[in-house]
PDB file of N, CA and C in Angstrom:
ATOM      1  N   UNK A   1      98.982 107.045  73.885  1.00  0.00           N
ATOM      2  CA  UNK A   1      97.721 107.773  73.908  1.00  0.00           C
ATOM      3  C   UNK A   1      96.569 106.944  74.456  1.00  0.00           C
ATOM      4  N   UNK A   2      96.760 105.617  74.476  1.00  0.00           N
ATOM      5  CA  UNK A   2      95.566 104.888  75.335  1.00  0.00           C
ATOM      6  C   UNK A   2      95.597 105.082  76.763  1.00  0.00           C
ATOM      7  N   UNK A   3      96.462 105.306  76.994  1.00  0.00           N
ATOM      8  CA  UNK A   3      96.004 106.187  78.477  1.00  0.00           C
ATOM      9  C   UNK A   3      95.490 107.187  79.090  1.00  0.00           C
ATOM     10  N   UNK A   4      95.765 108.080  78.443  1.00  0.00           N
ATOM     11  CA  UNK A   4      95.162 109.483  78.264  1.00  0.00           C
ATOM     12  C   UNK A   4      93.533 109.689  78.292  1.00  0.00           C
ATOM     13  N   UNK A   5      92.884 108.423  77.988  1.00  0.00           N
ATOM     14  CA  UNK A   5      91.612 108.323  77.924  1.00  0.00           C
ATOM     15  C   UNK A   5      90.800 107.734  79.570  1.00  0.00           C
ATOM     16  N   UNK A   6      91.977 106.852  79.663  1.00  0.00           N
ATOM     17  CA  UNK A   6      91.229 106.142  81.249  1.00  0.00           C
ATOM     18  C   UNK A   6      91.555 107.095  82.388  1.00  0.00           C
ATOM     19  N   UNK A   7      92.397 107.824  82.076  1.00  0.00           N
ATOM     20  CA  UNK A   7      92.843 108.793  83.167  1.00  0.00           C
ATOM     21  C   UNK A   7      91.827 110.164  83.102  1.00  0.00           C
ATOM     22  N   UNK A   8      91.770 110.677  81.967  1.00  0.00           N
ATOM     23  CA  UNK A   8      91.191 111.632  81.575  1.00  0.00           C
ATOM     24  C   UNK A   8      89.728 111.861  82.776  1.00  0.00           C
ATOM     25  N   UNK A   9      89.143 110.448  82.294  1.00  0.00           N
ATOM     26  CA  UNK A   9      87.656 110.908  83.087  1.00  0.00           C
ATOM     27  C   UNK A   9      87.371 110.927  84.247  1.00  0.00           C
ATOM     28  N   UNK A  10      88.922 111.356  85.116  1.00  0.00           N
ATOM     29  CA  UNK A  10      88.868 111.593  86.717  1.00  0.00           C
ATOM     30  C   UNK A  10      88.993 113.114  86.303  1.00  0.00           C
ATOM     31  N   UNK A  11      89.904 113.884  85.881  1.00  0.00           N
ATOM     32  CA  UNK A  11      90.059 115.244  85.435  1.00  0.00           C
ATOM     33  C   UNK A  11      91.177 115.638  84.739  1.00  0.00           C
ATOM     34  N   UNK A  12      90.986 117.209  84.323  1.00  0.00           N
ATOM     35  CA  UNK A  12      92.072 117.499  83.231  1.00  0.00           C
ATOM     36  C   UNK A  12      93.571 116.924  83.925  1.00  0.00           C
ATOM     37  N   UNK A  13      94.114 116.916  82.908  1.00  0.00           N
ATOM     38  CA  UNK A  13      95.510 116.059  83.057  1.00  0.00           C
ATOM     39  C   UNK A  13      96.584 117.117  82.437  1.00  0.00           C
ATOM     40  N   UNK A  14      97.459 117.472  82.818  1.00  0.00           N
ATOM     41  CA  UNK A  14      98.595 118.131  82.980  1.00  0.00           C
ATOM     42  C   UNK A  14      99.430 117.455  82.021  1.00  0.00           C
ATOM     43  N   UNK A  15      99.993 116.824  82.595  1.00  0.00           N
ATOM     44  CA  UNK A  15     100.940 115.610  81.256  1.00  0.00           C
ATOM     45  C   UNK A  15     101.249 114.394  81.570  1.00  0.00           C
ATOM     46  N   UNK A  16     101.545 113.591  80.645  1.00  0.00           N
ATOM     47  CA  UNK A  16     101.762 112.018  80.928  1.00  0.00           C
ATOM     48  C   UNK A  16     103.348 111.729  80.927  1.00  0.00           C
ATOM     49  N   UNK A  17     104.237 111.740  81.558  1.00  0.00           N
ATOM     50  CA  UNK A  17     105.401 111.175  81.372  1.00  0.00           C
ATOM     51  C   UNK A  17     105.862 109.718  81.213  1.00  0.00           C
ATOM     52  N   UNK A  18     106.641 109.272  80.715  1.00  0.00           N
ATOM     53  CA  UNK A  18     106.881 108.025  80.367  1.00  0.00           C
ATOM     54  C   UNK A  18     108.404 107.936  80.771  1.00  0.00           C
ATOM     55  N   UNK A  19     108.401 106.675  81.606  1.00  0.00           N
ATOM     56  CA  UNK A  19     110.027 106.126  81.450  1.00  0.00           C
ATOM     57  C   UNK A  19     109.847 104.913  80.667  1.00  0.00           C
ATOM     58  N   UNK A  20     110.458 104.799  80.048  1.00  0.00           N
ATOM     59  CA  UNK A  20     110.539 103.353  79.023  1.00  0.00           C
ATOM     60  C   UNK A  20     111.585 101.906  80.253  1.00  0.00           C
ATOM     61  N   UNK A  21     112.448 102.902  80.153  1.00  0.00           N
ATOM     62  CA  UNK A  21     113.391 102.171  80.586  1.00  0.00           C
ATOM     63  C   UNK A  21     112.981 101.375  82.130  1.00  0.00           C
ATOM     64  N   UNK A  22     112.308 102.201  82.097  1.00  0.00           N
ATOM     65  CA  UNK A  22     111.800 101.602  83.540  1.00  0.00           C
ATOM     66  C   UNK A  22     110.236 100.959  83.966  1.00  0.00           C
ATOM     67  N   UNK A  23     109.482 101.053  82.328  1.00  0.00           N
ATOM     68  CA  UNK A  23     108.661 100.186  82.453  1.00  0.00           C
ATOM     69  C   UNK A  23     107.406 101.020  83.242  1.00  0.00           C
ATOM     70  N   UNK A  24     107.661 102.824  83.374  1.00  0.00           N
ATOM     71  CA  UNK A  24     106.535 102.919  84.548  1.00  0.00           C
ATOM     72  C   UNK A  24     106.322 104.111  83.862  1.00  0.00           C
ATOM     73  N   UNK A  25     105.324 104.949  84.317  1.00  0.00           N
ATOM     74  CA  UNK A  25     104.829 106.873  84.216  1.00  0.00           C
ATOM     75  C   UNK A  25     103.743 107.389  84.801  1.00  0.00           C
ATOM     76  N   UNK A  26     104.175 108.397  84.443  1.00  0.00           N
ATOM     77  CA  UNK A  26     103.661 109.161  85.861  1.00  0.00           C
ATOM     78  C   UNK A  26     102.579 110.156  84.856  1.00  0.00           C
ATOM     79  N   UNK A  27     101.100 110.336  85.828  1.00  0.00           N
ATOM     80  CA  UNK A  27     100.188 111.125  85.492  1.00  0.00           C
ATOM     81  C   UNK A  27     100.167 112.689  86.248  1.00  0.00           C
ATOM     82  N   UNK A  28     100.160 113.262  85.547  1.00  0.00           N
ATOM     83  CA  UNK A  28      99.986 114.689  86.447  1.00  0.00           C
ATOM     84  C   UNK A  28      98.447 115.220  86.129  1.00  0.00           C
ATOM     85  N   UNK A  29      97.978 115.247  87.186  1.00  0.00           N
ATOM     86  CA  UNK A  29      96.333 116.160  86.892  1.00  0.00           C
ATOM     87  C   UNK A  29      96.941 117.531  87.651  1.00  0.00           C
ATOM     88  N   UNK A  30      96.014 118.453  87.020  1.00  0.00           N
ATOM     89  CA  UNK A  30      96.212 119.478  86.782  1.00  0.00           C
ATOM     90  C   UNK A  30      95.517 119.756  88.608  1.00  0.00           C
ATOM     91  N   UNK A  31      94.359 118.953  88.811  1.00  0.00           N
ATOM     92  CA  UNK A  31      94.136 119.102  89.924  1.00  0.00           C
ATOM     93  C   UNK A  31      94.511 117.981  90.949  1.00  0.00           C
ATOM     94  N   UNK A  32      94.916 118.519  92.815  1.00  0.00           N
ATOM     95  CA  UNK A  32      95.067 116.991  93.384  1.00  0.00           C
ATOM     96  C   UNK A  32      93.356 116.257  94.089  1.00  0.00           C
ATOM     97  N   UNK A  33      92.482 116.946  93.204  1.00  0.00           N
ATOM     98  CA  UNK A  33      91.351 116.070  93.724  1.00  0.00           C
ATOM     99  C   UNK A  33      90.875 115.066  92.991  1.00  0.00           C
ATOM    100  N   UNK A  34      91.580 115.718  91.124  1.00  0.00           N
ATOM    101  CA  UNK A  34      91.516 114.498  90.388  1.00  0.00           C
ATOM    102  C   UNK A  34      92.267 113.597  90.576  1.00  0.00           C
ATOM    103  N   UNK A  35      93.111 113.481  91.261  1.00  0.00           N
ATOM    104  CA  UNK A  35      94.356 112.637  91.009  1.00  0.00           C
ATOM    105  C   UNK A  35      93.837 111.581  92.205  1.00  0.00           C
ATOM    106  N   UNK A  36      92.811 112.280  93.816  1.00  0.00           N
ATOM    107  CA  UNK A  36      92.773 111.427  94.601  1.00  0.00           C
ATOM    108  C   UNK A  36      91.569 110.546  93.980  1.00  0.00           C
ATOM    109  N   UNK A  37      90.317 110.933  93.087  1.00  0.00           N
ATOM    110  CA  UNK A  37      89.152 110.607  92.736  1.00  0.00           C
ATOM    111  C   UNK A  37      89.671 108.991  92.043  1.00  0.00           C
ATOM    112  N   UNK A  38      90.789 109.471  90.725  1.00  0.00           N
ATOM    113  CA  UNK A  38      91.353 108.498  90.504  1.00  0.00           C
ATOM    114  C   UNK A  38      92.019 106.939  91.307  1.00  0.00           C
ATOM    115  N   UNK A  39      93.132 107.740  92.278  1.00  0.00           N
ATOM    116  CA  UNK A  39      93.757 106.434  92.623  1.00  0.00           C
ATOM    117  C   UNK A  39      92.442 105.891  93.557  1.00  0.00           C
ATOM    118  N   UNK A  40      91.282 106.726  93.955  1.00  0.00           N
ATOM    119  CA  UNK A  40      90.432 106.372  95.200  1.00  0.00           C
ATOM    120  C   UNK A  40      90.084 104.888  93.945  1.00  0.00           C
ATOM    121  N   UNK A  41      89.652 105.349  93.226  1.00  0.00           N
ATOM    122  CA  UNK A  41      88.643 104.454  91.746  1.00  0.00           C
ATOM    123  C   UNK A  41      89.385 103.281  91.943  1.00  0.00           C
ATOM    124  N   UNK A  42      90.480 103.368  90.984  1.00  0.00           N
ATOM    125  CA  UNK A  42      91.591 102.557  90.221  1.00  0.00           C
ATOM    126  C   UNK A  42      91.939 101.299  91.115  1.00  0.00           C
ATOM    127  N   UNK A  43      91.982 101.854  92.360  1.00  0.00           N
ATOM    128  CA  UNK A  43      92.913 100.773  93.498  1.00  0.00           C
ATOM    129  C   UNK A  43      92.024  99.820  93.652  1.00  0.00           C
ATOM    130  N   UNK A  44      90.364 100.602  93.655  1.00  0.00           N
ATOM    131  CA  UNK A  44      89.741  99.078  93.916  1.00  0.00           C
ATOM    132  C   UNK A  44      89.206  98.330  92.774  1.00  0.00           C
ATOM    133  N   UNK A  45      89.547  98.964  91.602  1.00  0.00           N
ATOM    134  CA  UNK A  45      89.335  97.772  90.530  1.00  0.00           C
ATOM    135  C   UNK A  45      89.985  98.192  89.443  1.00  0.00           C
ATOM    136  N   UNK A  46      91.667  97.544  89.359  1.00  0.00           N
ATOM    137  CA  UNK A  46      92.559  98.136  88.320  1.00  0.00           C
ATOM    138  C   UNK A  46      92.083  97.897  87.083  1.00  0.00           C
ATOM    139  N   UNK A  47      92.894  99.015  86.335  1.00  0.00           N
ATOM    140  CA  UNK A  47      92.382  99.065  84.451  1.00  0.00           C
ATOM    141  C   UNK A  47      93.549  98.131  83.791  1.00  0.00           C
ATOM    142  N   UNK A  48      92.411  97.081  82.740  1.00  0.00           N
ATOM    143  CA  UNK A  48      93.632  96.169  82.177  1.00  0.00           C
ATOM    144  C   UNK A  48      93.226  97.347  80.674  1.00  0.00           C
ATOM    145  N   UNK A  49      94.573  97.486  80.127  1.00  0.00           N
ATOM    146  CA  UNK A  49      94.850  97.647  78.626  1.00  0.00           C
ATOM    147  C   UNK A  49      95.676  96.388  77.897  1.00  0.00           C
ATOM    148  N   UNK A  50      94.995  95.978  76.762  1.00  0.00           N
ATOM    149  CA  UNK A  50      95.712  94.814  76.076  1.00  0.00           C
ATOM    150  C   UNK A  50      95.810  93.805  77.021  1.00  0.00           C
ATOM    151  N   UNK A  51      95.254  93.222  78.123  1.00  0.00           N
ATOM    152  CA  UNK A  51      95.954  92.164  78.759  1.00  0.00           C
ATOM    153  C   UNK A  51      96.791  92.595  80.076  1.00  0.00           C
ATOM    154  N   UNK A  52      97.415  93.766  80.036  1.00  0.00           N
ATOM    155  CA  UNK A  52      97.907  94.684  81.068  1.00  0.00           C
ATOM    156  C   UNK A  52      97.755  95.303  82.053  1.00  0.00           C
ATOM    157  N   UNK A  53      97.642  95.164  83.698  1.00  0.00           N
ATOM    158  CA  UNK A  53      97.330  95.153  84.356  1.00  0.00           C
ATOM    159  C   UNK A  53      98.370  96.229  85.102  1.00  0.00           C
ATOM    160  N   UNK A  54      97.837  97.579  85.061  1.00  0.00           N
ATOM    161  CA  UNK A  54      98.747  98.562  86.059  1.00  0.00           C
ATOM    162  C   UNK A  54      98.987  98.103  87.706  1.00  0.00           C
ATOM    163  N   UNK A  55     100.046  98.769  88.122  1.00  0.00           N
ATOM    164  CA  UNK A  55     100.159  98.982  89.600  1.00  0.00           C
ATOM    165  C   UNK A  55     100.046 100.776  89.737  1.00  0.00           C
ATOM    166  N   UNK A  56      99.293 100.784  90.677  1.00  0.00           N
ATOM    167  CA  UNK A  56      99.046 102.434  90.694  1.00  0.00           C
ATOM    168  C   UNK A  56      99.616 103.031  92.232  1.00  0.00           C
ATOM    169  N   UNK A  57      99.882 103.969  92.399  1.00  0.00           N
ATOM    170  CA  UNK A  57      99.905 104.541  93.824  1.00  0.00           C
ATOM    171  C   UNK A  57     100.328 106.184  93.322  1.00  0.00           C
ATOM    172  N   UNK A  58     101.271 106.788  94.642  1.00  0.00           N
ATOM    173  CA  UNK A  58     101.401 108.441  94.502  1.00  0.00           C
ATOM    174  C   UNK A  58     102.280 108.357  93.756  1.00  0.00           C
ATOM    175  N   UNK A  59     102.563 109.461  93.326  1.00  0.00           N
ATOM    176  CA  UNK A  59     104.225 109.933  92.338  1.00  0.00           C
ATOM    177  C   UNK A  59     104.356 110.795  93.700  1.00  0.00           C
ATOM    178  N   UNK A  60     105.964 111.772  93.351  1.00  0.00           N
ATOM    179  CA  UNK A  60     106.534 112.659  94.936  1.00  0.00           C
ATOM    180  C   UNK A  60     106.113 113.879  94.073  1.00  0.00           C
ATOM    181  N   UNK A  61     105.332 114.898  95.178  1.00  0.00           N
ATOM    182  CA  UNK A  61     104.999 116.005  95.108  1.00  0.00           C
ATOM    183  C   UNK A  61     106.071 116.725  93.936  1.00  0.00           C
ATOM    184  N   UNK A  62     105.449 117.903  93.488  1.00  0.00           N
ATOM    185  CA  UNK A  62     106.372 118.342  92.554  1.00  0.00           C
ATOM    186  C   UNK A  62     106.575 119.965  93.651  1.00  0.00           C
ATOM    187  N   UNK A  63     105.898 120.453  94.416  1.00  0.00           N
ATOM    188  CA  UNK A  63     106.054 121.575  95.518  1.00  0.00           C
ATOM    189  C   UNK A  63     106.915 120.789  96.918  1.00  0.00           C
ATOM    190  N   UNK A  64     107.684 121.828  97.659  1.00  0.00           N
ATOM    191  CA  UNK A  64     107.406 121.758  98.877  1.00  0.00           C
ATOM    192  C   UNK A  64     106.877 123.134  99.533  1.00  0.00           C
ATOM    193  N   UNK A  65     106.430 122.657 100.606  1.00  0.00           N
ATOM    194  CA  UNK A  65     105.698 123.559 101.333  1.00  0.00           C
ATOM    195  C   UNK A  65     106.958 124.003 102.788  1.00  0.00           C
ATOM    196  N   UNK A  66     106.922 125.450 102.973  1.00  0.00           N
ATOM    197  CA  UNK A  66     107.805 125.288 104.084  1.00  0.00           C
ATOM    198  C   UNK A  66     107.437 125.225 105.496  1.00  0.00           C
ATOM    199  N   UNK A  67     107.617 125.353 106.805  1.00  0.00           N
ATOM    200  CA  UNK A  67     106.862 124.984 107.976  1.00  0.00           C
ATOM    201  C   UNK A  67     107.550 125.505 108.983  1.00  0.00           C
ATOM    202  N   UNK A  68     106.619 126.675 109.874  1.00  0.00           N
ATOM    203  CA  UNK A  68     107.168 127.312 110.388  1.00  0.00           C
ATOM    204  C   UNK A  68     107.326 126.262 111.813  1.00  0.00           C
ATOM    205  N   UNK A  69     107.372 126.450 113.174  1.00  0.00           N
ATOM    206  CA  UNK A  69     107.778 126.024 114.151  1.00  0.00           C
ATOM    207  C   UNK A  69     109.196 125.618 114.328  1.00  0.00           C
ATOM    208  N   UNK A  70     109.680 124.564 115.495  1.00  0.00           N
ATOM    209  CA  UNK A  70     111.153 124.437 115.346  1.00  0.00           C
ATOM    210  C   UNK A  70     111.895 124.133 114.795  1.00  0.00           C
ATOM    211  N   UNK A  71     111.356 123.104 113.372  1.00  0.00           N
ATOM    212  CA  UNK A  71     112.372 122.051 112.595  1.00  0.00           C
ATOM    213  C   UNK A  71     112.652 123.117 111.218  1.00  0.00           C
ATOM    214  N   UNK A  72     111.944 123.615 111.068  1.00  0.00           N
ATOM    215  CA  UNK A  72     111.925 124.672 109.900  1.00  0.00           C
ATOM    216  C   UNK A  72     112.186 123.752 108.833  1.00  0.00           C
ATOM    217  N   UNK A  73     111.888 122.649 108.566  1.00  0.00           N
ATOM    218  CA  UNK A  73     111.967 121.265 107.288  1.00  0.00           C
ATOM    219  C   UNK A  73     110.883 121.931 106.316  1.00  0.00           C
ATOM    220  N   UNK A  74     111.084 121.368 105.370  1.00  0.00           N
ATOM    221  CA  UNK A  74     109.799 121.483 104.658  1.00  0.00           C
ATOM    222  C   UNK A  74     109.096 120.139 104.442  1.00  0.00           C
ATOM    223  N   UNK A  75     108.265 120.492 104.195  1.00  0.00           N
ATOM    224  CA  UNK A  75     106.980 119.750 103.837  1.00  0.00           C
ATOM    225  C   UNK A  75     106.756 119.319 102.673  1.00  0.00           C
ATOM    226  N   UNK A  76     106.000 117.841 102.047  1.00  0.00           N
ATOM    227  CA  UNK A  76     105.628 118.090 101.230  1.00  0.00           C
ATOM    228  C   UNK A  76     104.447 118.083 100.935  1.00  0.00           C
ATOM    229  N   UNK A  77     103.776 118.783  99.684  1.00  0.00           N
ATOM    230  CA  UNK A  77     102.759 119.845  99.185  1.00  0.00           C
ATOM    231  C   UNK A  77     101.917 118.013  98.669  1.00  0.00           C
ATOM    232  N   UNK A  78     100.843 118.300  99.357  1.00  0.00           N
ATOM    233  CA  UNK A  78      99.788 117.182  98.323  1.00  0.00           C
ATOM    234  C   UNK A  78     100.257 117.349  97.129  1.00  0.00           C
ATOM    235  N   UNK A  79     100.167 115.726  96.452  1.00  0.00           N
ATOM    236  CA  UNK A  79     100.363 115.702  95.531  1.00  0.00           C
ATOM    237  C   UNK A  79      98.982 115.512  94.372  1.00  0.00           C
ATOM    238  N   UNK A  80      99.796 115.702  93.286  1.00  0.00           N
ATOM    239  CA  UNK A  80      98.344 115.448  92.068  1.00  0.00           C
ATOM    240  C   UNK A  80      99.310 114.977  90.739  1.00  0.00           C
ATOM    241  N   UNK A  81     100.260 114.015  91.210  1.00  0.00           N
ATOM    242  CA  UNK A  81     101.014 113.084  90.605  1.00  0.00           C
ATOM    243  C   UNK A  81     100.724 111.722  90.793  1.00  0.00           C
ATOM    244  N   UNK A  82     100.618 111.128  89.764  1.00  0.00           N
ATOM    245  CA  UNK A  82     100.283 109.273  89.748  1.00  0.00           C
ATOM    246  C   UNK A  82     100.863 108.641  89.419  1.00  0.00           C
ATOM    247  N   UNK A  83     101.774 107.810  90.022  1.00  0.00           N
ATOM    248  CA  UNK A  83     102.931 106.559  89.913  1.00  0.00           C
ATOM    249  C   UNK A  83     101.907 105.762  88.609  1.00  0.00           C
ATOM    250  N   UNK A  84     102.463 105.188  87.407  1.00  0.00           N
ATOM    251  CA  UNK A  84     101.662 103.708  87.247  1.00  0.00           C
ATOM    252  C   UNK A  84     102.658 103.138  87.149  1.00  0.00           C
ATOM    253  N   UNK A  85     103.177 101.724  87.311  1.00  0.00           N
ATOM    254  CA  UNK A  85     104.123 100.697  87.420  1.00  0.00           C
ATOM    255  C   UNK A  85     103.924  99.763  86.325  1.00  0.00           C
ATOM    256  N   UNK A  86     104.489  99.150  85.645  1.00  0.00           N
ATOM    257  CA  UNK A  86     104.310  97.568  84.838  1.00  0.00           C
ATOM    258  C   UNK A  86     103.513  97.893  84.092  1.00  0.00           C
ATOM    259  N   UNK A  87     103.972  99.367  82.862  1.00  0.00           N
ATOM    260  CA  UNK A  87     103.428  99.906  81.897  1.00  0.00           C
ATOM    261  C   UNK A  87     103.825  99.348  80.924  1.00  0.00           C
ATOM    262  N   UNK A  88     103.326  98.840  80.130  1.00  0.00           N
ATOM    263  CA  UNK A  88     103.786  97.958  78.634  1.00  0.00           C
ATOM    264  C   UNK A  88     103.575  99.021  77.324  1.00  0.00           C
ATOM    265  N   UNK A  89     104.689  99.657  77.243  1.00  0.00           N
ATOM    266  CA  UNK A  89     104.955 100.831  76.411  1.00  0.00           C
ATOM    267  C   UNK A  89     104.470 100.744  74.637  1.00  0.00           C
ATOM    268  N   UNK A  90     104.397  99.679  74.260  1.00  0.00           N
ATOM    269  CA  UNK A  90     103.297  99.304  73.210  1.00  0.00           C
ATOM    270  C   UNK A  90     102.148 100.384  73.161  1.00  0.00           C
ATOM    271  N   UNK A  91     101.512 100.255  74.375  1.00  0.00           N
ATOM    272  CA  UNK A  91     100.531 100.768  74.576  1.00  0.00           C
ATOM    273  C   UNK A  91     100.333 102.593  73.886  1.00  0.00           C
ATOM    274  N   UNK A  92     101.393 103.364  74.841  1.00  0.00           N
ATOM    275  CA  UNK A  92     101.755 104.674  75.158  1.00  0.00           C
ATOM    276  C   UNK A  92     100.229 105.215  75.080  1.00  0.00           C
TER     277      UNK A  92
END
């Protein structure tokens, strides 16, 4: 739950997932302008908790978008998912 607070005051937040096992989790804002306001913030002056020093970047879209012309691939949909890395789960 100490995260929930530093994230919060970019915008509403969707949910916080946690991998333990992997030391990392992912933020979902509900919007992707909070999510860019954030990593815009964060990257240039990371948040220490306890001594703890995140790595931040994107999480992978949770949409794709499809695309008409020749490749007919899809796309993916901006995201409003947030990687954090070298999460010290103490914390949560």
């Amino acid at each position: 739950e100490e995260l929930r607070p530093v994230f919060a005051q970019f915008g509403p937040i969707d949910n916080i997932r946690a991998i333990v096992q992997k030391n990392c989790a992912f933020v979902t804002f509900k919007e992707r302008q909070s999510a860019w306001m954030c990593i815009n913030t964060l990257q240039r002056s990371p948040v220490t908790i306890r001594g703890f020093t995140f790595r931040l970047g994107w999480g992978k879209p949770t949409e794709q978008l499809s695309v008409g012309g020749t490749s007919g691939l899809p796309v993916s949909a901006p995201s409003n998912c947030l990687w954090l890395g070298s999460v010290n789960f103490d914390l949560s």
